[in-house]
Protein backbone atom coordinates (compact mmCIF):
# COMPACT_ATOMS: atom_id res chain seq x y z
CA UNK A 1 93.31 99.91 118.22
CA UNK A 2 93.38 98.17 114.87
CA UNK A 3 91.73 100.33 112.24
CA UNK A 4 89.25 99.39 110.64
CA UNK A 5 89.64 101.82 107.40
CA UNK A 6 92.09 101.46 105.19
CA UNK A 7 94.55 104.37 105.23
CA UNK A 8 94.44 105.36 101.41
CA UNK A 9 91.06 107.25 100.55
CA UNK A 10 91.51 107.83 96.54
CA UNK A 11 92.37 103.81 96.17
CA UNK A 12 89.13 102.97 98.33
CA UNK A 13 87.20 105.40 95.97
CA UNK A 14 88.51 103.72 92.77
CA UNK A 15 87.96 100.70 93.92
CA UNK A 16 84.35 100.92 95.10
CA UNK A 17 83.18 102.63 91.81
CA UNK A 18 84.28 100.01 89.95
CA UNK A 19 82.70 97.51 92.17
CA UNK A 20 79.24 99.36 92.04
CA UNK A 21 80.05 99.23 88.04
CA UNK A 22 80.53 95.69 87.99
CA UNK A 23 77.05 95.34 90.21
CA UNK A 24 73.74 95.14 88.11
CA UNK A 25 72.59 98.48 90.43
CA UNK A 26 69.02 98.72 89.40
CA UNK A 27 68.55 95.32 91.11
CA UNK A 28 66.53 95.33 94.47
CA UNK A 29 66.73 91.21 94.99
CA UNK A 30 68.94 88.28 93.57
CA UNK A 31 69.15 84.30 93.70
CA UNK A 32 67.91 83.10 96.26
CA UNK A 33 65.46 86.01 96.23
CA UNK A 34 66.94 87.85 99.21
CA UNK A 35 68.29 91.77 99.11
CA UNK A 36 71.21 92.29 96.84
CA UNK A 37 74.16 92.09 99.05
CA UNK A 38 77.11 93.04 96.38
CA UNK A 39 77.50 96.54 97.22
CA UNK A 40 77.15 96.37 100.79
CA UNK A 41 79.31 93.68 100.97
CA UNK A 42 82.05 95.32 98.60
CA UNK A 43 81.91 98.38 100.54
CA UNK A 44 82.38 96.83 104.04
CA UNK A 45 85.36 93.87 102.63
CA UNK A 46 86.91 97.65 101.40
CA UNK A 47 86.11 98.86 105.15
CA UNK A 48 88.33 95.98 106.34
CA UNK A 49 91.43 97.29 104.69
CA UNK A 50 91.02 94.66 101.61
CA UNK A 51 90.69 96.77 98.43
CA UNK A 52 93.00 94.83 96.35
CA UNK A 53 90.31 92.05 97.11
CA UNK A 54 86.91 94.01 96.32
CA UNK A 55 86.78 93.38 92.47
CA UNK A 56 87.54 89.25 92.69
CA UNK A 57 84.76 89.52 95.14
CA UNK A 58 82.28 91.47 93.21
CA UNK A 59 82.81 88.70 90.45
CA UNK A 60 82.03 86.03 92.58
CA UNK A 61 79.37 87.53 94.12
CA UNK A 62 77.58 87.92 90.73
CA UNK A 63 78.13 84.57 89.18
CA UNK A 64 76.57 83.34 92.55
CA UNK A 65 73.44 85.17 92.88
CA UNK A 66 71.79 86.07 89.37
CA UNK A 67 69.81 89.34 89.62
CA UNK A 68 65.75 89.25 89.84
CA UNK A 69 64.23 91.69 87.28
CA UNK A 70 62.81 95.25 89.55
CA UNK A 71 59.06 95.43 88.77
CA UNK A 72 58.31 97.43 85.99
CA UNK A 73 57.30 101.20 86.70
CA UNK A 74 53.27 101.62 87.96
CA UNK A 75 52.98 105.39 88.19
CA UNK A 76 55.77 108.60 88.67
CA UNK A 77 55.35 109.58 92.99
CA UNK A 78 55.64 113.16 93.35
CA UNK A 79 57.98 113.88 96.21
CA UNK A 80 55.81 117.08 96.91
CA UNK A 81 52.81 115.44 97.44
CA UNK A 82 52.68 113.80 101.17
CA UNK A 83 49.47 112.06 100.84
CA UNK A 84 50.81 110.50 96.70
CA UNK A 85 53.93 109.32 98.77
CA UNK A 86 52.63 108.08 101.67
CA UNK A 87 50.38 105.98 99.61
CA UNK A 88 52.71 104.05 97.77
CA UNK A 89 55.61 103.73 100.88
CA UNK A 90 55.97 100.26 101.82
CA UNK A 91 54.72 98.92 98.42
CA UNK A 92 57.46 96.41 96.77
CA UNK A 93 55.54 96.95 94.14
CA UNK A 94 56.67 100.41 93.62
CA UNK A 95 60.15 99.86 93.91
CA UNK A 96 61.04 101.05 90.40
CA UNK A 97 58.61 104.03 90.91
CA UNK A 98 60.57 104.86 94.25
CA UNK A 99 63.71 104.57 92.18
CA UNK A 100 62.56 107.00 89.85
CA UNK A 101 62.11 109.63 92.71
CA UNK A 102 65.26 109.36 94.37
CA UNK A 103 66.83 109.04 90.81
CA UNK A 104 65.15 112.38 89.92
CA UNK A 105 65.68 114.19 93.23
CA UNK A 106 69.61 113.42 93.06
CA UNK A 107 70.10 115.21 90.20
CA UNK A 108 68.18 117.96 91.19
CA UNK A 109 69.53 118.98 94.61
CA UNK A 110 73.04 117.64 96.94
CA UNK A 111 72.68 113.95 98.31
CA UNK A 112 73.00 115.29 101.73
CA UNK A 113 69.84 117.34 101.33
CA UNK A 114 67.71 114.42 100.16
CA UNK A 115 68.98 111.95 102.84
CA UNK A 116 68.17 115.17 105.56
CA UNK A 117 64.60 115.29 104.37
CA UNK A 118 63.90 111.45 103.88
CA UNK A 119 65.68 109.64 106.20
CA UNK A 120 63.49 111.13 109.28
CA UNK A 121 60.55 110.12 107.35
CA UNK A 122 61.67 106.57 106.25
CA UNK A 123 62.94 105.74 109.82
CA UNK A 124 59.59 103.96 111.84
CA UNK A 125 59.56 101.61 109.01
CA UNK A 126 63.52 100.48 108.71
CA UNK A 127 62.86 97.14 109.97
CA UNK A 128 61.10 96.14 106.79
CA UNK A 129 63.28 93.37 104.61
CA UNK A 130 65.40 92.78 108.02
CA UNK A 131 66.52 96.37 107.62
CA UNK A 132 68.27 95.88 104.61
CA UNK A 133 66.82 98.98 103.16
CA UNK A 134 68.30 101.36 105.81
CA UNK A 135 71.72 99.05 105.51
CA UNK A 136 72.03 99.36 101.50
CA UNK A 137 71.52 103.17 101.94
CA UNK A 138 74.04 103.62 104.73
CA UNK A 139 77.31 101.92 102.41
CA UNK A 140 76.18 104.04 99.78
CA UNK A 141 76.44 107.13 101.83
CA UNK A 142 80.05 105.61 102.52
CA UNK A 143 81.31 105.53 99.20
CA UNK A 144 79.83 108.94 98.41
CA UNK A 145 81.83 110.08 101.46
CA UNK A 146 84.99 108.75 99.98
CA UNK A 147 85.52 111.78 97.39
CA UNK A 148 84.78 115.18 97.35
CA UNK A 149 82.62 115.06 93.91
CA UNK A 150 79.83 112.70 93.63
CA UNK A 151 79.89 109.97 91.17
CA UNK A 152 77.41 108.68 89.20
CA UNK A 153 77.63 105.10 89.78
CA UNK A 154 77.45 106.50 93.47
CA UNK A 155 74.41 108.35 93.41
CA UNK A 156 72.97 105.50 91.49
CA UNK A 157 73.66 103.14 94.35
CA UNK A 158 71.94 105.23 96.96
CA UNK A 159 69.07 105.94 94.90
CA UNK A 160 68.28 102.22 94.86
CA UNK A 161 69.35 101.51 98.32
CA UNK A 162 66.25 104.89 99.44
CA UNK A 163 64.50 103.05 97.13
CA UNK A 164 64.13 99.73 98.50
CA UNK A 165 64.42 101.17 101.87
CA UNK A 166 60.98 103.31 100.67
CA UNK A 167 59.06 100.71 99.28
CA UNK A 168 60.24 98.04 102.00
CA UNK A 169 59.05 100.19 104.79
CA UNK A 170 57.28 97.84 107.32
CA UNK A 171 56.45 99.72 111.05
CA UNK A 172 55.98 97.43 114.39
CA UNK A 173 53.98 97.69 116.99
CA UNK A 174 53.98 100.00 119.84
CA UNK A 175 55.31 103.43 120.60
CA UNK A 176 58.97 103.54 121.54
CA UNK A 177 58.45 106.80 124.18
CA UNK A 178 62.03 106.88 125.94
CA UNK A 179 60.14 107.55 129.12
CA UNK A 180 59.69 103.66 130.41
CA UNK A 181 61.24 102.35 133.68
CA UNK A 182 62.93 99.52 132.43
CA UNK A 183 66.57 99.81 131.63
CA UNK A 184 68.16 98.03 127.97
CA UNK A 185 69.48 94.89 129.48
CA UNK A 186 66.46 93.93 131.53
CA UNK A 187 63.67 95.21 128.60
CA UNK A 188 65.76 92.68 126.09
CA UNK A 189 65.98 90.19 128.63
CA UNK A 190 62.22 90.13 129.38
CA UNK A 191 60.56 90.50 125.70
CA UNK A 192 57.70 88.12 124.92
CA UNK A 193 57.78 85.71 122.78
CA UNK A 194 54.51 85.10 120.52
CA UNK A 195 53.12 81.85 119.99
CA UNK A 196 53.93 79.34 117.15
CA UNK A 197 54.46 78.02 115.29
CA UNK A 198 56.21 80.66 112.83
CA UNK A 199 58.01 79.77 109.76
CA UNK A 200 61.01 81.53 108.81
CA UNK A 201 59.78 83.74 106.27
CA UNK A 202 57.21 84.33 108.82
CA UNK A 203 59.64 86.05 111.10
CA UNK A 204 61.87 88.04 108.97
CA UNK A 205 58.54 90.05 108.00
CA UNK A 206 57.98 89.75 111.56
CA UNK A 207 54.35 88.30 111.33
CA UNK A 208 54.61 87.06 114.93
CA UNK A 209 54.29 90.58 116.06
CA UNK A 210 50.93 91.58 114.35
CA UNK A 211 48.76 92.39 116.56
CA UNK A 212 50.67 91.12 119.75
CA UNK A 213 49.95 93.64 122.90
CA UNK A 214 52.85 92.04 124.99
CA UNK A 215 55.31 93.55 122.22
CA UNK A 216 53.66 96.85 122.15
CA UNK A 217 53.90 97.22 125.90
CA UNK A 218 57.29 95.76 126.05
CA UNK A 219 58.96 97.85 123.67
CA UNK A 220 56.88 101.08 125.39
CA UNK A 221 59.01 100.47 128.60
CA UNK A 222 62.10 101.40 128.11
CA UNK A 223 63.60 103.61 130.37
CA UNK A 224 65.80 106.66 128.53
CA UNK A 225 69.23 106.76 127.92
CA UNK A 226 71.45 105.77 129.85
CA UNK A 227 74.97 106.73 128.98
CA UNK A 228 76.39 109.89 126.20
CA UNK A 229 76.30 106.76 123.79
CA UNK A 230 73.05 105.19 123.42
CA UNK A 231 73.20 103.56 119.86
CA UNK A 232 76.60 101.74 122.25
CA UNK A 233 74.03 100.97 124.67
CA UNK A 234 71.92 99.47 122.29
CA UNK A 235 74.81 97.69 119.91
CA UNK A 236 76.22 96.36 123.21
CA UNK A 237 73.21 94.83 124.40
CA UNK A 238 72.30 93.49 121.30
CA UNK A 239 76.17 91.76 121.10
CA UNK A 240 74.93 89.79 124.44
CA UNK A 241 72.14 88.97 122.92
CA UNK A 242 73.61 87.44 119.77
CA UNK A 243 76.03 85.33 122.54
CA UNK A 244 72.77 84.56 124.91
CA UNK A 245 71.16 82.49 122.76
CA UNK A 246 73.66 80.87 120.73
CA UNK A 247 71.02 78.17 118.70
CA UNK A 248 69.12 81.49 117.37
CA UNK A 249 70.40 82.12 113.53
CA UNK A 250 73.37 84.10 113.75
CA UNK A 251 71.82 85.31 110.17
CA UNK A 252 68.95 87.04 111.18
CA UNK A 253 70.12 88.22 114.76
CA UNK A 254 73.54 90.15 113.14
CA UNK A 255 70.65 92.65 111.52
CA UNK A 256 70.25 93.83 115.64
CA UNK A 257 73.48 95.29 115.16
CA UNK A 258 74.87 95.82 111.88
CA UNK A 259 71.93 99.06 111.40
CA UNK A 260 73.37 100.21 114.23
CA UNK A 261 76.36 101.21 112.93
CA UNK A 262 75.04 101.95 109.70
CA UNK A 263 73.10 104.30 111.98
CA UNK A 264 75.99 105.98 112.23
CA UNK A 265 76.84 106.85 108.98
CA UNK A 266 73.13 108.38 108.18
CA UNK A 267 73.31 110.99 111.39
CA UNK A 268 76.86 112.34 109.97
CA UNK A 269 74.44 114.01 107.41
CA UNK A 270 71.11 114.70 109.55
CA UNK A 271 70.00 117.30 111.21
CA UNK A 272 70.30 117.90 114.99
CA UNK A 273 67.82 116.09 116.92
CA UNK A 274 67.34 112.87 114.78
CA UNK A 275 69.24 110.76 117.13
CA UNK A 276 66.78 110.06 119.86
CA UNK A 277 64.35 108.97 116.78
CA UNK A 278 67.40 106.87 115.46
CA UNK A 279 67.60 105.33 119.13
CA UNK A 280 63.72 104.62 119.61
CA UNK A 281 63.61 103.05 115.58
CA UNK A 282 66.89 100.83 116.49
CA UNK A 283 65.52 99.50 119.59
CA UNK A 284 62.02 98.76 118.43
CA UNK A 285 63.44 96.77 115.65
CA UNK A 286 66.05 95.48 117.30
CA UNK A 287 64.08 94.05 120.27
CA UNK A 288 61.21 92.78 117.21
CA UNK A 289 63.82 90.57 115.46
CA UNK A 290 65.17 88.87 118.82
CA UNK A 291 61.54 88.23 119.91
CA UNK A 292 60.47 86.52 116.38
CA UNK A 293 63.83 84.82 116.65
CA UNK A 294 65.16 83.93 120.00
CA UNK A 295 63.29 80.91 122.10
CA UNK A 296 62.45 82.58 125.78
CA UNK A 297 64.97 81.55 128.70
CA UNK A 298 66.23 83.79 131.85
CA UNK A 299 69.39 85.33 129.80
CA UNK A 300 71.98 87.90 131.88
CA UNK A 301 72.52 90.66 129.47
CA UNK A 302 74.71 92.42 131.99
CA UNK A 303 77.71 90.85 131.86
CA UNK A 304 80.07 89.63 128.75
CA UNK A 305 80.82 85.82 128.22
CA UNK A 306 83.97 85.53 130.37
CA UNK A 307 86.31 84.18 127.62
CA UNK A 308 88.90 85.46 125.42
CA UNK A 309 87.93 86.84 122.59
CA UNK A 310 90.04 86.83 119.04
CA UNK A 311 92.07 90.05 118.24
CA UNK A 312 90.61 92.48 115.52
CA UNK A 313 93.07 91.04 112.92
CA UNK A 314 92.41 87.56 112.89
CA UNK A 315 88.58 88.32 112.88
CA UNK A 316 89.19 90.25 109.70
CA UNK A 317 91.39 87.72 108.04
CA UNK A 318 88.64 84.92 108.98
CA UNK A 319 85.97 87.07 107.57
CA UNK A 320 87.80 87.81 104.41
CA UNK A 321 88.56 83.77 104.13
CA UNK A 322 84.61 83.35 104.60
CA UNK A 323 83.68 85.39 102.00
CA UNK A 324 79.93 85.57 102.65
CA UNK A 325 78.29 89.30 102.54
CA UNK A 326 76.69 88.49 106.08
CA UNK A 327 80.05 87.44 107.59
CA UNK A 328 82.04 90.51 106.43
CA UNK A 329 79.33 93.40 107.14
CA UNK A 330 78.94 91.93 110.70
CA UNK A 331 82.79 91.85 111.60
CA UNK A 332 83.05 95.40 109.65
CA UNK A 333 80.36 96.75 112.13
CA UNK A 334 81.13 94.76 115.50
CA UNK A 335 84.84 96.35 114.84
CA UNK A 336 83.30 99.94 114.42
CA UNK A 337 81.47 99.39 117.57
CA UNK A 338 84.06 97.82 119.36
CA UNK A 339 86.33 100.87 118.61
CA UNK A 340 83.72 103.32 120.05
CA UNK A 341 83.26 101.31 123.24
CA UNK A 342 85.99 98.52 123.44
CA UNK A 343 84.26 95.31 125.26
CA UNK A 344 84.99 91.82 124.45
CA UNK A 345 81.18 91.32 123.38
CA UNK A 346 81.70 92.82 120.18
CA UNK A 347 84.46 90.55 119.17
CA UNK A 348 82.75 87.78 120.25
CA UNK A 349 79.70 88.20 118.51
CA UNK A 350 81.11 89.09 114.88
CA UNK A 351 83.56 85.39 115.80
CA UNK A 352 80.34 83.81 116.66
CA UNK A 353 78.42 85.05 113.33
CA UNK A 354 81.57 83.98 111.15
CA UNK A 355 81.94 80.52 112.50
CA UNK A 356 78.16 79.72 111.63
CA UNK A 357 77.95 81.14 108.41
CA UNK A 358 78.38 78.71 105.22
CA UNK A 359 82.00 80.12 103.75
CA UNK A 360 82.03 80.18 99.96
């Protein structure tokens, strides 16, 4: 299997630090007004085995999407008080004031400690800002894992990236259970599709859904677990999906499985027993985006598209001649994935994503 890491961990520390010192890192959004995508993408193009690459990128990613200001501070939110936080968690507004937190609570205790106590309480809402919140927290955790001592420029990153994951926090309806009859394949296959029209702001922020019973009871079915792998079953299905309905965009449909193996990253540092809440979260936001975004046709979910996919190397070397953020990050994950639980849908999926997106 090709690896996906590069073999030499001090020069992909290096490397990244000086990326995330290039970045403006207090920034939450950037031109066109979308989430800041240096970091992630820096950190996955490093992923791919292209260090030597990361700093030209970093540069061109700034000089093509000028930083939007954070919003200035409203009020310090004390971490102790539940009811104080609560109140100000899915405010954009609060961003800075989030920051702050996180800011303060790194320096007072190990990273590890603050992503065990607020990761379990940030995950019903990860699907807020197409989960970018929970995906710009999960490459910071990467570079911190990179060398034994934490660096500032580090901890910086993943204070923003809890921070915009905090104050982007947007739940969905319905209870995700795990005690449904429906298995993965058929639930995705047979989500309902709410009535238009919806623009596409509309659907990233996943208006369609408000309110919408069919969702609720859709996303309530699923049957448990099938397999020792579930966030496979899940990325898996989700790979199909992305192939199913090839006229969706590829842009917002990659965010089914890219958290997925950001996922991943998060539970090396959470305590015992988050998974199944990692599962029901990934799912429920997973199955929310292809319903806001897919039209509704019969799909078969159960089978991969019976062509040949590329190999692992010339997917990387077409992402890394792409350039965009959304091209590399998808490959990067699909490749993790695909590693776990080799199948052809991975490969096809990230090849898919990288021959619709606009290259630099």
């Amino acid at each position: 299997m090709t690896p996906v890491r590069p073999p030499t961990r001090t020069a992909r520390a290096d490397v990244l630090i000086a990326a995330l010192e290039l970045l403006p890192g207090s920034t939450f959004l950037d031109g066109p007004g979308m989430a800041v995508h240096g970091p992630m993408g820096a950190e996955a193009l490093s992923g791919l085995g292209h260090d030597d690459e990361v700093v030209a990128w970093v540069e061109a990613y700034v000089d093509r999407h000028p930083p939007h200001d954070p919003p200035p501070p409203v009020a310090r939110i004390d971490a102790t008080d539940a009811d104080e936080w609560r109140a100000a968690i899915g405010d954009l507004a609060r961003l800075t004031d989030w920051r702050d937190l996180f800011t303060a609570a790194l320096s007072d205790g190990p990273w590890t400690d603050v992503l065990a106590t607020w990761v379990p309480r940030l995950l019903p809402g990860y699907g807020g800002f197409l989960t970018h919140g929970l995906l710009r927290t999960a490459h910071a955790v990467r570079v911190l894992e990179t060398g034994p001592e934490p660096r500032p420029a580090a901890l910086a990153e993943l204070a923003t990236g809890l921070a915009f994951w905090s104050g982007s926090h947007q739940t969905l309806p319905g209870r995700v259970r795990l005690d449904g009859t429906v298995p993965v394949h058929d639930a995705v296959a047979g989500l309902p599709r709410p009535d238009g029209p919806w623009d596409p702001v509309e659907r990233a922020f996943f208006r369609p859904l408000d309110g919408h019973d069919g969702f609720a009871a859709a996303v309530g079915a699923l049957a448990p677990p099938w397999s020792d792998d579930p966030l496979g079953d899940l990325s898996l299905v989700f790979a199909r999906a992305l192939l199913a309905w090839p006229e969706a965009p590829t842009d917002a449909l990659l965010h089914t499985i890219t958290p997925i193996a950001a996922s991943r990253t998060l539970l090396r540092h959470l305590p015992e027993g988050v998974g199944a809440a990692v599962y029901a979260a990934a799912w429920q936001v997973g199955a929310g985006i292809l319903a806001c975004f897919t039209p509704a046709r019969p799909v078969d979910l159960r089978r991969t598209p019976d062509r040949e996919p590329p190999a692992p190397p010339e997917l990387i070397a077409r992402a890394v001649a792409n350039r965009a953020p959304h091209a590399i990050k998808i490959v990067e994950a699909c490749l993790q994935e695909h590693a776990l639980r080799p199948d052809p849908a991975y490969l096809l999926a990230a090849d898919h994503v990288v021959a619709g997106t606009d290259p630099w």
